[in-house]
PDB file of N, CA and C in Angstrom:
ATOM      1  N   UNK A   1      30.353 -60.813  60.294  1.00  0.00           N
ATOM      2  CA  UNK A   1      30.496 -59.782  61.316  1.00  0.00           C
ATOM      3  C   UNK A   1      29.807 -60.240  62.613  1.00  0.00           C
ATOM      4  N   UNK A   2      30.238 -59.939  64.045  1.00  0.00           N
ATOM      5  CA  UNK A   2      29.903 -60.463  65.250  1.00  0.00           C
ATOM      6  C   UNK A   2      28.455 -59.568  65.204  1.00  0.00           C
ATOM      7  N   UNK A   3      27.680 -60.159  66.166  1.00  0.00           N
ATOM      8  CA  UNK A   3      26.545 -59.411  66.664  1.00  0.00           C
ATOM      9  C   UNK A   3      26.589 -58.344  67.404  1.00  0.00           C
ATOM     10  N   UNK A   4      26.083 -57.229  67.357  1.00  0.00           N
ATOM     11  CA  UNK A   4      26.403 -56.223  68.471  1.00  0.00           C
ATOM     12  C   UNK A   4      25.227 -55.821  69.000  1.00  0.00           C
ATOM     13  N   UNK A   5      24.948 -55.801  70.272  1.00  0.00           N
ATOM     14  CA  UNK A   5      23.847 -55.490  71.153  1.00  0.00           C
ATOM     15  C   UNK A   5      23.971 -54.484  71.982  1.00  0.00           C
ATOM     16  N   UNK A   6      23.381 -53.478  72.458  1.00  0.00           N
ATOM     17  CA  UNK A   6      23.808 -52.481  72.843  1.00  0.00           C
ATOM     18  C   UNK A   6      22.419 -52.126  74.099  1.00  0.00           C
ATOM     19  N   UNK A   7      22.526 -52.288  75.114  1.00  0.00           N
ATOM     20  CA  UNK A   7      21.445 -52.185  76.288  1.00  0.00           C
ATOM     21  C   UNK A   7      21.852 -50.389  76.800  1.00  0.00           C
ATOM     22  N   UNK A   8      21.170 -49.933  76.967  1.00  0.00           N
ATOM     23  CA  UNK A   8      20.977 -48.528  77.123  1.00  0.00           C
ATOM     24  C   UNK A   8      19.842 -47.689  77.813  1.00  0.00           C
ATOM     25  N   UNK A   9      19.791 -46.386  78.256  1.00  0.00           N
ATOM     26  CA  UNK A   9      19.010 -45.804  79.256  1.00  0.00           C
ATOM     27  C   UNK A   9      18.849 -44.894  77.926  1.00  0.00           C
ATOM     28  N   UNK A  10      17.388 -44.724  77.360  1.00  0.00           N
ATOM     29  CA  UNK A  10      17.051 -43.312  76.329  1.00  0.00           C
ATOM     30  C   UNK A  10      17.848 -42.414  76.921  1.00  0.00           C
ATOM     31  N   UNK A  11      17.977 -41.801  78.136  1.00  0.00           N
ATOM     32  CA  UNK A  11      18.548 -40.649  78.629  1.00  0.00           C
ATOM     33  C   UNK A  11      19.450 -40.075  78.631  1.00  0.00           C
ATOM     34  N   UNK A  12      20.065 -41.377  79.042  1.00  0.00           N
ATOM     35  CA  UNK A  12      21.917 -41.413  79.010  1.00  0.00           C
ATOM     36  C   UNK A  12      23.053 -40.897  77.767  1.00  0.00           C
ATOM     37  N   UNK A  13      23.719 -40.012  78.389  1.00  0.00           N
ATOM     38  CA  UNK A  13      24.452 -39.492  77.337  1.00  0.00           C
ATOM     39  C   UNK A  13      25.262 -40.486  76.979  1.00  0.00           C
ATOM     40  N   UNK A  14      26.175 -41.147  77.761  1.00  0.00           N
ATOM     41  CA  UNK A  14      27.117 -42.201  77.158  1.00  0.00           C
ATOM     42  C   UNK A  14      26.679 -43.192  76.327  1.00  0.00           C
ATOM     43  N   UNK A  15      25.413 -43.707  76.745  1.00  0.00           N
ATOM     44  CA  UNK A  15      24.581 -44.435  75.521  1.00  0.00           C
ATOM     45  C   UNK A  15      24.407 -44.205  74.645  1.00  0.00           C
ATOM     46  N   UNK A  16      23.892 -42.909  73.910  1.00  0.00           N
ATOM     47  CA  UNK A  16      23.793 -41.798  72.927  1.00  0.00           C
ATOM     48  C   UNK A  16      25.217 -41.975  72.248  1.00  0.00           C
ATOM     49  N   UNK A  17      26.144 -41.709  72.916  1.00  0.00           N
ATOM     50  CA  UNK A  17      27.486 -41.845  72.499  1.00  0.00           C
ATOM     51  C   UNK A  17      27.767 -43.234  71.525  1.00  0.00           C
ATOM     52  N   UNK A  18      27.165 -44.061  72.420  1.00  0.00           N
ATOM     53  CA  UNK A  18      27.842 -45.639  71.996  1.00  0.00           C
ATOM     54  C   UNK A  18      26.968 -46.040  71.377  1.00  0.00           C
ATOM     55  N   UNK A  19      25.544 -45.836  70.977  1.00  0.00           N
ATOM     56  CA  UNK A  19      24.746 -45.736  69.522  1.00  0.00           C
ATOM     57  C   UNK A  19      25.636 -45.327  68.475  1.00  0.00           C
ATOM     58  N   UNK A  20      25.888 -44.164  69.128  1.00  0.00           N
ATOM     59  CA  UNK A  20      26.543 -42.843  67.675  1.00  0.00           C
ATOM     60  C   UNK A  20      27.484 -43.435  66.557  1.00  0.00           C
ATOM     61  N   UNK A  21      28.406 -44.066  67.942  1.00  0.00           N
ATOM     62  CA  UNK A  21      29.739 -44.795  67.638  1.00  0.00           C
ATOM     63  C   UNK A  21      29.560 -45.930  66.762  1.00  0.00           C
ATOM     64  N   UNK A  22      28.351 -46.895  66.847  1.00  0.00           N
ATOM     65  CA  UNK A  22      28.074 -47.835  65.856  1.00  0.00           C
ATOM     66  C   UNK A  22      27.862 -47.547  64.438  1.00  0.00           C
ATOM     67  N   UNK A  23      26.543 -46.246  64.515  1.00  0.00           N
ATOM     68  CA  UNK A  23      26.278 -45.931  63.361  1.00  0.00           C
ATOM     69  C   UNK A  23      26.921 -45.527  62.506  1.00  0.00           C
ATOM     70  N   UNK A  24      28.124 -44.322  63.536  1.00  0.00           N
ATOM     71  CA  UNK A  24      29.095 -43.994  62.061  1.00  0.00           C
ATOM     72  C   UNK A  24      30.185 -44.454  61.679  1.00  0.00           C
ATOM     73  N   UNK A  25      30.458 -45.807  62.214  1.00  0.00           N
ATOM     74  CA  UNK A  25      31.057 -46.771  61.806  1.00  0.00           C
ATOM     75  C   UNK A  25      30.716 -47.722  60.893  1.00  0.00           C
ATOM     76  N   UNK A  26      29.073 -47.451  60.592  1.00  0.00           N
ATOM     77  CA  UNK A  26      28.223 -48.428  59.936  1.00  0.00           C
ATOM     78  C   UNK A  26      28.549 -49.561  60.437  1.00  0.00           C
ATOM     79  N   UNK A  27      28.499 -50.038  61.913  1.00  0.00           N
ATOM     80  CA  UNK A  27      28.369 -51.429  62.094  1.00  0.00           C
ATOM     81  C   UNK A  27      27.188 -51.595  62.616  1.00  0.00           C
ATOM     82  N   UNK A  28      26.255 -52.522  62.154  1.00  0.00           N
ATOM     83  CA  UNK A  28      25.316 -52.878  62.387  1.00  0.00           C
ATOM     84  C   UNK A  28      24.781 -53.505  63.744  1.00  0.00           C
ATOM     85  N   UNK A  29      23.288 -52.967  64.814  1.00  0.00           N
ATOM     86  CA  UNK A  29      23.989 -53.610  66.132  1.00  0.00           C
ATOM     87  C   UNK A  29      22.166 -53.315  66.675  1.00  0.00           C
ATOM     88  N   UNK A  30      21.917 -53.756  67.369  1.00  0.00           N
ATOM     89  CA  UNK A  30      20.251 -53.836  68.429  1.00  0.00           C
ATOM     90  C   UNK A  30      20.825 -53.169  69.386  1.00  0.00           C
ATOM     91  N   UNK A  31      19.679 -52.286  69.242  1.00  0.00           N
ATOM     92  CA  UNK A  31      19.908 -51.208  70.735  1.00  0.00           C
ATOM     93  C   UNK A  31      18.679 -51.552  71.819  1.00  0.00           C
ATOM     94  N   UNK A  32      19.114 -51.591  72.834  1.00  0.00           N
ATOM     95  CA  UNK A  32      17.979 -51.982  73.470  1.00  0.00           C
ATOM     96  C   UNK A  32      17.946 -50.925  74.420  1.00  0.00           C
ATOM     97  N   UNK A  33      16.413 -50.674  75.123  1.00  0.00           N
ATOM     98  CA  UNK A  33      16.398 -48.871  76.012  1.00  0.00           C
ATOM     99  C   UNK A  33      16.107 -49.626  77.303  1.00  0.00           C
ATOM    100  N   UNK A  34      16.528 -49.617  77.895  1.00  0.00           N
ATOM    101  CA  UNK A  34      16.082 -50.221  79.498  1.00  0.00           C
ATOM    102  C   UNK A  34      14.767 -49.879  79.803  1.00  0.00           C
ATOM    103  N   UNK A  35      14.907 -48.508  79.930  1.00  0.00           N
ATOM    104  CA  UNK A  35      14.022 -47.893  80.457  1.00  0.00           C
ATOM    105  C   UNK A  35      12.964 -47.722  79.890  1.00  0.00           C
ATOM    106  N   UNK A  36      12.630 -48.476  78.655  1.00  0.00           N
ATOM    107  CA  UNK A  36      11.308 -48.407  78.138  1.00  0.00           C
ATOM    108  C   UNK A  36      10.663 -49.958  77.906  1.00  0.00           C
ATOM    109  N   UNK A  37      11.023 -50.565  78.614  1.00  0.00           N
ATOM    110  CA  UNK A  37      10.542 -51.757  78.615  1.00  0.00           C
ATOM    111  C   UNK A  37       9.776 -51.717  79.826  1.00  0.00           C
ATOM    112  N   UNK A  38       8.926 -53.242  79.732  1.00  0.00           N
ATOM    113  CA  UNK A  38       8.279 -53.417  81.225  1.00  0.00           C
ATOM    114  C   UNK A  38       8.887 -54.024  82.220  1.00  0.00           C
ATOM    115  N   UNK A  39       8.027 -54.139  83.301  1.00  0.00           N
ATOM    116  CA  UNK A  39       9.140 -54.798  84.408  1.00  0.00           C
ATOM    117  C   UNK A  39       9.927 -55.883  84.507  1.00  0.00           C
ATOM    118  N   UNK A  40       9.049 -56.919  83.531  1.00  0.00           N
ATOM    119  CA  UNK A  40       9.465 -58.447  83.605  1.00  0.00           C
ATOM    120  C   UNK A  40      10.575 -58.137  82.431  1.00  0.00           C
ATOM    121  N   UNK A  41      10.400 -57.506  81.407  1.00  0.00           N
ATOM    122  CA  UNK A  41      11.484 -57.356  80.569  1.00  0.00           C
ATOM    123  C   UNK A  41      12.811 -56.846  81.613  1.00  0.00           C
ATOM    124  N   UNK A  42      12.889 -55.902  81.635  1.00  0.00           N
ATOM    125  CA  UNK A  42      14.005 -54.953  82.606  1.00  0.00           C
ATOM    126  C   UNK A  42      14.826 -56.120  83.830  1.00  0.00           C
ATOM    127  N   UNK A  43      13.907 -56.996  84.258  1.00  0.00           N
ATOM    128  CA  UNK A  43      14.561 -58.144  85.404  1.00  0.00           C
ATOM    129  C   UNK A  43      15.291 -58.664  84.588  1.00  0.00           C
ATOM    130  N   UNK A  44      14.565 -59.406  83.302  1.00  0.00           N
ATOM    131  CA  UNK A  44      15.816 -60.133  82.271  1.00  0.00           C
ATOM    132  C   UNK A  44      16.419 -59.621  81.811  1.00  0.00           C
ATOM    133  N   UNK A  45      16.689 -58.394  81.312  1.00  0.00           N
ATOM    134  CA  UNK A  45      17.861 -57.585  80.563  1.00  0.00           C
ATOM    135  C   UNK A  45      18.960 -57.913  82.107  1.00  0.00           C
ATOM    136  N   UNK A  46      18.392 -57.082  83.250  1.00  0.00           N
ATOM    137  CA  UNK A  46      19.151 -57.206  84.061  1.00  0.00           C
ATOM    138  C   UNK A  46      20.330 -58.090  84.471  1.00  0.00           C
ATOM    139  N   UNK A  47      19.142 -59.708  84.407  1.00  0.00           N
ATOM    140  CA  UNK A  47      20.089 -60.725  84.872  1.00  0.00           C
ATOM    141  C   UNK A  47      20.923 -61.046  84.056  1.00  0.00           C
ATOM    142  N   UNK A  48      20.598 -60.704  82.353  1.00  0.00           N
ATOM    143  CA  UNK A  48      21.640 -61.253  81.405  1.00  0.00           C
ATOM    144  C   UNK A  48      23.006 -60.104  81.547  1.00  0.00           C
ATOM    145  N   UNK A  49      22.753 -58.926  82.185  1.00  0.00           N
ATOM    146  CA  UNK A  49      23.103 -58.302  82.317  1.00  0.00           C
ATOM    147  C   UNK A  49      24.733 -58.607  83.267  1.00  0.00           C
ATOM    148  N   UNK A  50      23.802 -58.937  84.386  1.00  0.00           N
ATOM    149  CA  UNK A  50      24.746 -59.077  85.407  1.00  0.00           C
ATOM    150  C   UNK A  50      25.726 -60.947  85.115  1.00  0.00           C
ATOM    151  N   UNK A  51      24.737 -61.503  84.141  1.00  0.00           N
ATOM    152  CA  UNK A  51      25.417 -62.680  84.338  1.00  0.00           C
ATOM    153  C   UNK A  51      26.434 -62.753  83.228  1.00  0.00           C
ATOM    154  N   UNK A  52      26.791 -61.626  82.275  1.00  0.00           N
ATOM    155  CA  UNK A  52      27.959 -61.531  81.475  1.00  0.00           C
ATOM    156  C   UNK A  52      28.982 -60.009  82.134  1.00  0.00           C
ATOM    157  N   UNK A  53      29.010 -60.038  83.932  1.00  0.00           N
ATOM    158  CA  UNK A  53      29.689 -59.680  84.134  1.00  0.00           C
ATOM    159  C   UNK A  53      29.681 -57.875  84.118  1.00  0.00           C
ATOM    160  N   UNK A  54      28.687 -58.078  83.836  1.00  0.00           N
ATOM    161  CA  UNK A  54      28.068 -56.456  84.116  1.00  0.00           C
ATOM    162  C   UNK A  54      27.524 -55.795  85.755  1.00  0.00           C
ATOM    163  N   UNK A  55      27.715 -54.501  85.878  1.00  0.00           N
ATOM    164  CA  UNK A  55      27.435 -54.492  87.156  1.00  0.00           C
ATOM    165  C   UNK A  55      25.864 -53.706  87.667  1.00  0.00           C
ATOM    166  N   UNK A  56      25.615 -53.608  85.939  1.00  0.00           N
ATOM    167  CA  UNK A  56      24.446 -52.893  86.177  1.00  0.00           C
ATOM    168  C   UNK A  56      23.841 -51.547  85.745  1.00  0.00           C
ATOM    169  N   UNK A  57      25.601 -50.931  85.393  1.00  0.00           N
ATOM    170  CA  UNK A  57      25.020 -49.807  85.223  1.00  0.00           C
ATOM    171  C   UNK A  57      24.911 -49.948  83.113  1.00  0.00           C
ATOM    172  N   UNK A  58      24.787 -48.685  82.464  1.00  0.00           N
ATOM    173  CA  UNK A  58      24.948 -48.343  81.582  1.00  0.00           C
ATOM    174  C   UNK A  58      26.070 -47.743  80.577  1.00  0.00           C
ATOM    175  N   UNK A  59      26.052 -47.741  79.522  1.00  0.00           N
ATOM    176  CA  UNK A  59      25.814 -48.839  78.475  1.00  0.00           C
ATOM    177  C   UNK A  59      26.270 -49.799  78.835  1.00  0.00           C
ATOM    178  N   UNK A  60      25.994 -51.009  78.079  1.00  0.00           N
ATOM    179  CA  UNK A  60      26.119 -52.240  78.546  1.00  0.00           C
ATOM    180  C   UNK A  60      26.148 -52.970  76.893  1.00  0.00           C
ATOM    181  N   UNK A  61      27.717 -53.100  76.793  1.00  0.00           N
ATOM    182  CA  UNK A  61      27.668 -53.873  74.589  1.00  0.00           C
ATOM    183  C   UNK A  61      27.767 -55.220  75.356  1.00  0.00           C
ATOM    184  N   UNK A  62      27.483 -55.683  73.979  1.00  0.00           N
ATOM    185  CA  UNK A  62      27.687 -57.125  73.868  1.00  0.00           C
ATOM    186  C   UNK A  62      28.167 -57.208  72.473  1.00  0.00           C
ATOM    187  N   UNK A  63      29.246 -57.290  72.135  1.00  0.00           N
ATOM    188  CA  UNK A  63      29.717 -57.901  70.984  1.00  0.00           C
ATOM    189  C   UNK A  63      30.289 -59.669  70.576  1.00  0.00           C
ATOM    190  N   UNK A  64      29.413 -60.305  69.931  1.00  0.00           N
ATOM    191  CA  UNK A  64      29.730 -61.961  69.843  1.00  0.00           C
ATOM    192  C   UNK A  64      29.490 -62.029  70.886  1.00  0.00           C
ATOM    193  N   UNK A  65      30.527 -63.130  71.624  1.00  0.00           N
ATOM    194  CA  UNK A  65      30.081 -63.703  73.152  1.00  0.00           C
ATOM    195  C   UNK A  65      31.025 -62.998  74.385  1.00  0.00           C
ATOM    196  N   UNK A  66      31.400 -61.827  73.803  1.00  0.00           N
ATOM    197  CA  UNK A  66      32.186 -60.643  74.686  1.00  0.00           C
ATOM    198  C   UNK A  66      31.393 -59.818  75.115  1.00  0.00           C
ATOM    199  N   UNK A  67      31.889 -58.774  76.493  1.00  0.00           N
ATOM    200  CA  UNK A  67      30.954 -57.542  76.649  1.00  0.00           C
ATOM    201  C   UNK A  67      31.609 -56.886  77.117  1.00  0.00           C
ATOM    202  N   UNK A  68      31.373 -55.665  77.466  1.00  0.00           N
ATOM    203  CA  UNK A  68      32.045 -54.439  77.748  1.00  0.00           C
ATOM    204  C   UNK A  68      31.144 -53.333  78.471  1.00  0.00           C
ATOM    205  N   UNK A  69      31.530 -52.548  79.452  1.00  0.00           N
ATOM    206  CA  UNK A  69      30.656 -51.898  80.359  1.00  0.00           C
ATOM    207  C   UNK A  69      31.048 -50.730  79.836  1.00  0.00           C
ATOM    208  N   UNK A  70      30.242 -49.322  79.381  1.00  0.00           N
ATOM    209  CA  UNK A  70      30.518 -47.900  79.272  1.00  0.00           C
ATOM    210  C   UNK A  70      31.268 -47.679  78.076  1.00  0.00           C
ATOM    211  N   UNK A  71      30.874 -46.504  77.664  1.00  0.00           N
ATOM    212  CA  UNK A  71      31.473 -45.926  76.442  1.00  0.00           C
ATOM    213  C   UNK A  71      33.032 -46.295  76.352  1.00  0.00           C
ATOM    214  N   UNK A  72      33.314 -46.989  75.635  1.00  0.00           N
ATOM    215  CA  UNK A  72      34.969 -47.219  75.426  1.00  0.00           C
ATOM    216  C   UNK A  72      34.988 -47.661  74.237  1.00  0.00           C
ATOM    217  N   UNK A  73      35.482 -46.980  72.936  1.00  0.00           N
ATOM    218  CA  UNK A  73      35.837 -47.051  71.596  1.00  0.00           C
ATOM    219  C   UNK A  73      36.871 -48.061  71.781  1.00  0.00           C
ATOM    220  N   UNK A  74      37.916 -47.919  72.094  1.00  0.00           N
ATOM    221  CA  UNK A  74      38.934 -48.695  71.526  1.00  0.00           C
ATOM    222  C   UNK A  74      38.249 -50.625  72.472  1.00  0.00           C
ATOM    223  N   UNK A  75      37.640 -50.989  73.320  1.00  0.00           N
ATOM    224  CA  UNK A  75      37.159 -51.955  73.698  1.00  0.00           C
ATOM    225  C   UNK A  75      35.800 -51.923  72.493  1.00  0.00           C
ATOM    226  N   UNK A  76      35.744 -51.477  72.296  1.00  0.00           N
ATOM    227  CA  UNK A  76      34.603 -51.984  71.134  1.00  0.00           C
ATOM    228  C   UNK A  76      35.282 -52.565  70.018  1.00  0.00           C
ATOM    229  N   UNK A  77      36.451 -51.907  69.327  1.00  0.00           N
ATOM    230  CA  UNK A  77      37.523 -52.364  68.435  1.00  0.00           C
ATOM    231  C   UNK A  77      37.894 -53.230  68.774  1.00  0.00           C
ATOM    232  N   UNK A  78      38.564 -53.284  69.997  1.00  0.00           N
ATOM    233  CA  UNK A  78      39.296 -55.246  70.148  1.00  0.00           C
ATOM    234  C   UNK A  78      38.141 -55.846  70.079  1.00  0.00           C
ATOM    235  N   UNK A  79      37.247 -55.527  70.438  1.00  0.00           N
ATOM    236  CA  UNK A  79      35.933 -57.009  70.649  1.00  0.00           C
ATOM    237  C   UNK A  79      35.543 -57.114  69.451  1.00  0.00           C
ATOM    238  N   UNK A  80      35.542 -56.202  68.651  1.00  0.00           N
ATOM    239  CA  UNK A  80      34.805 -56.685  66.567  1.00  0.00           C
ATOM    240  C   UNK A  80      36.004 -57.264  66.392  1.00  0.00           C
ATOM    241  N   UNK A  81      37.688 -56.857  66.712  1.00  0.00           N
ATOM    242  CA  UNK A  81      38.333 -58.003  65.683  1.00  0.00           C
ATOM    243  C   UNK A  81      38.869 -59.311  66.499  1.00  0.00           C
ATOM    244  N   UNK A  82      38.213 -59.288  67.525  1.00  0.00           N
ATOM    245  CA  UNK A  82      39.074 -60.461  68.138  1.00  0.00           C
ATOM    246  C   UNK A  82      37.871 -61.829  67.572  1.00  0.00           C
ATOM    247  N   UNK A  83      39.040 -62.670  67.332  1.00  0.00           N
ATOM    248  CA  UNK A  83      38.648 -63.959  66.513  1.00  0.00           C
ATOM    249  C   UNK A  83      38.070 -64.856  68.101  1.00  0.00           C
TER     250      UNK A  83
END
């Protein structure tokens, strides 16, 4: 199974969402909270952020060596089965 990483704001409802969406799918995945990290952390989430094409905002997946910006189920599906 691909890796799934999941960068997120505690706050954020759509994040909440795209947790939700993992768990009751039982796919297994690292959630990471932006906003509870420190500063030097938060610059690097950022840049890995922006350097797989992200623009910054939230949620932010990473599935395998794919990613995807904001709650979107069916982009979470192509990215677990695409070979």
């Amino acid at each position: 199974m691909k890796k799934v990483k999941v960068y997120a704001l505690s706050t954020c409802l759509w994040c909440k969402k795209t947790k939700r969406y993992f768990e009751e799918k039982k796919i297994p995945f690292e959630a990471v909270d932006y906003d509870k990290q420190d500063d030097d952390c938060q610059q690097k989430i950022m840049e890995e952020i922006k350097a797989n094409g992200g623009t910054g905002s939230f949620p932010f997946v990473k599935i395998g060596n794919s990613c995807t910006q904001g709650y979107n189920p069916g982009e979470f599906e192509k990215l677990l089965e695409k070979k």
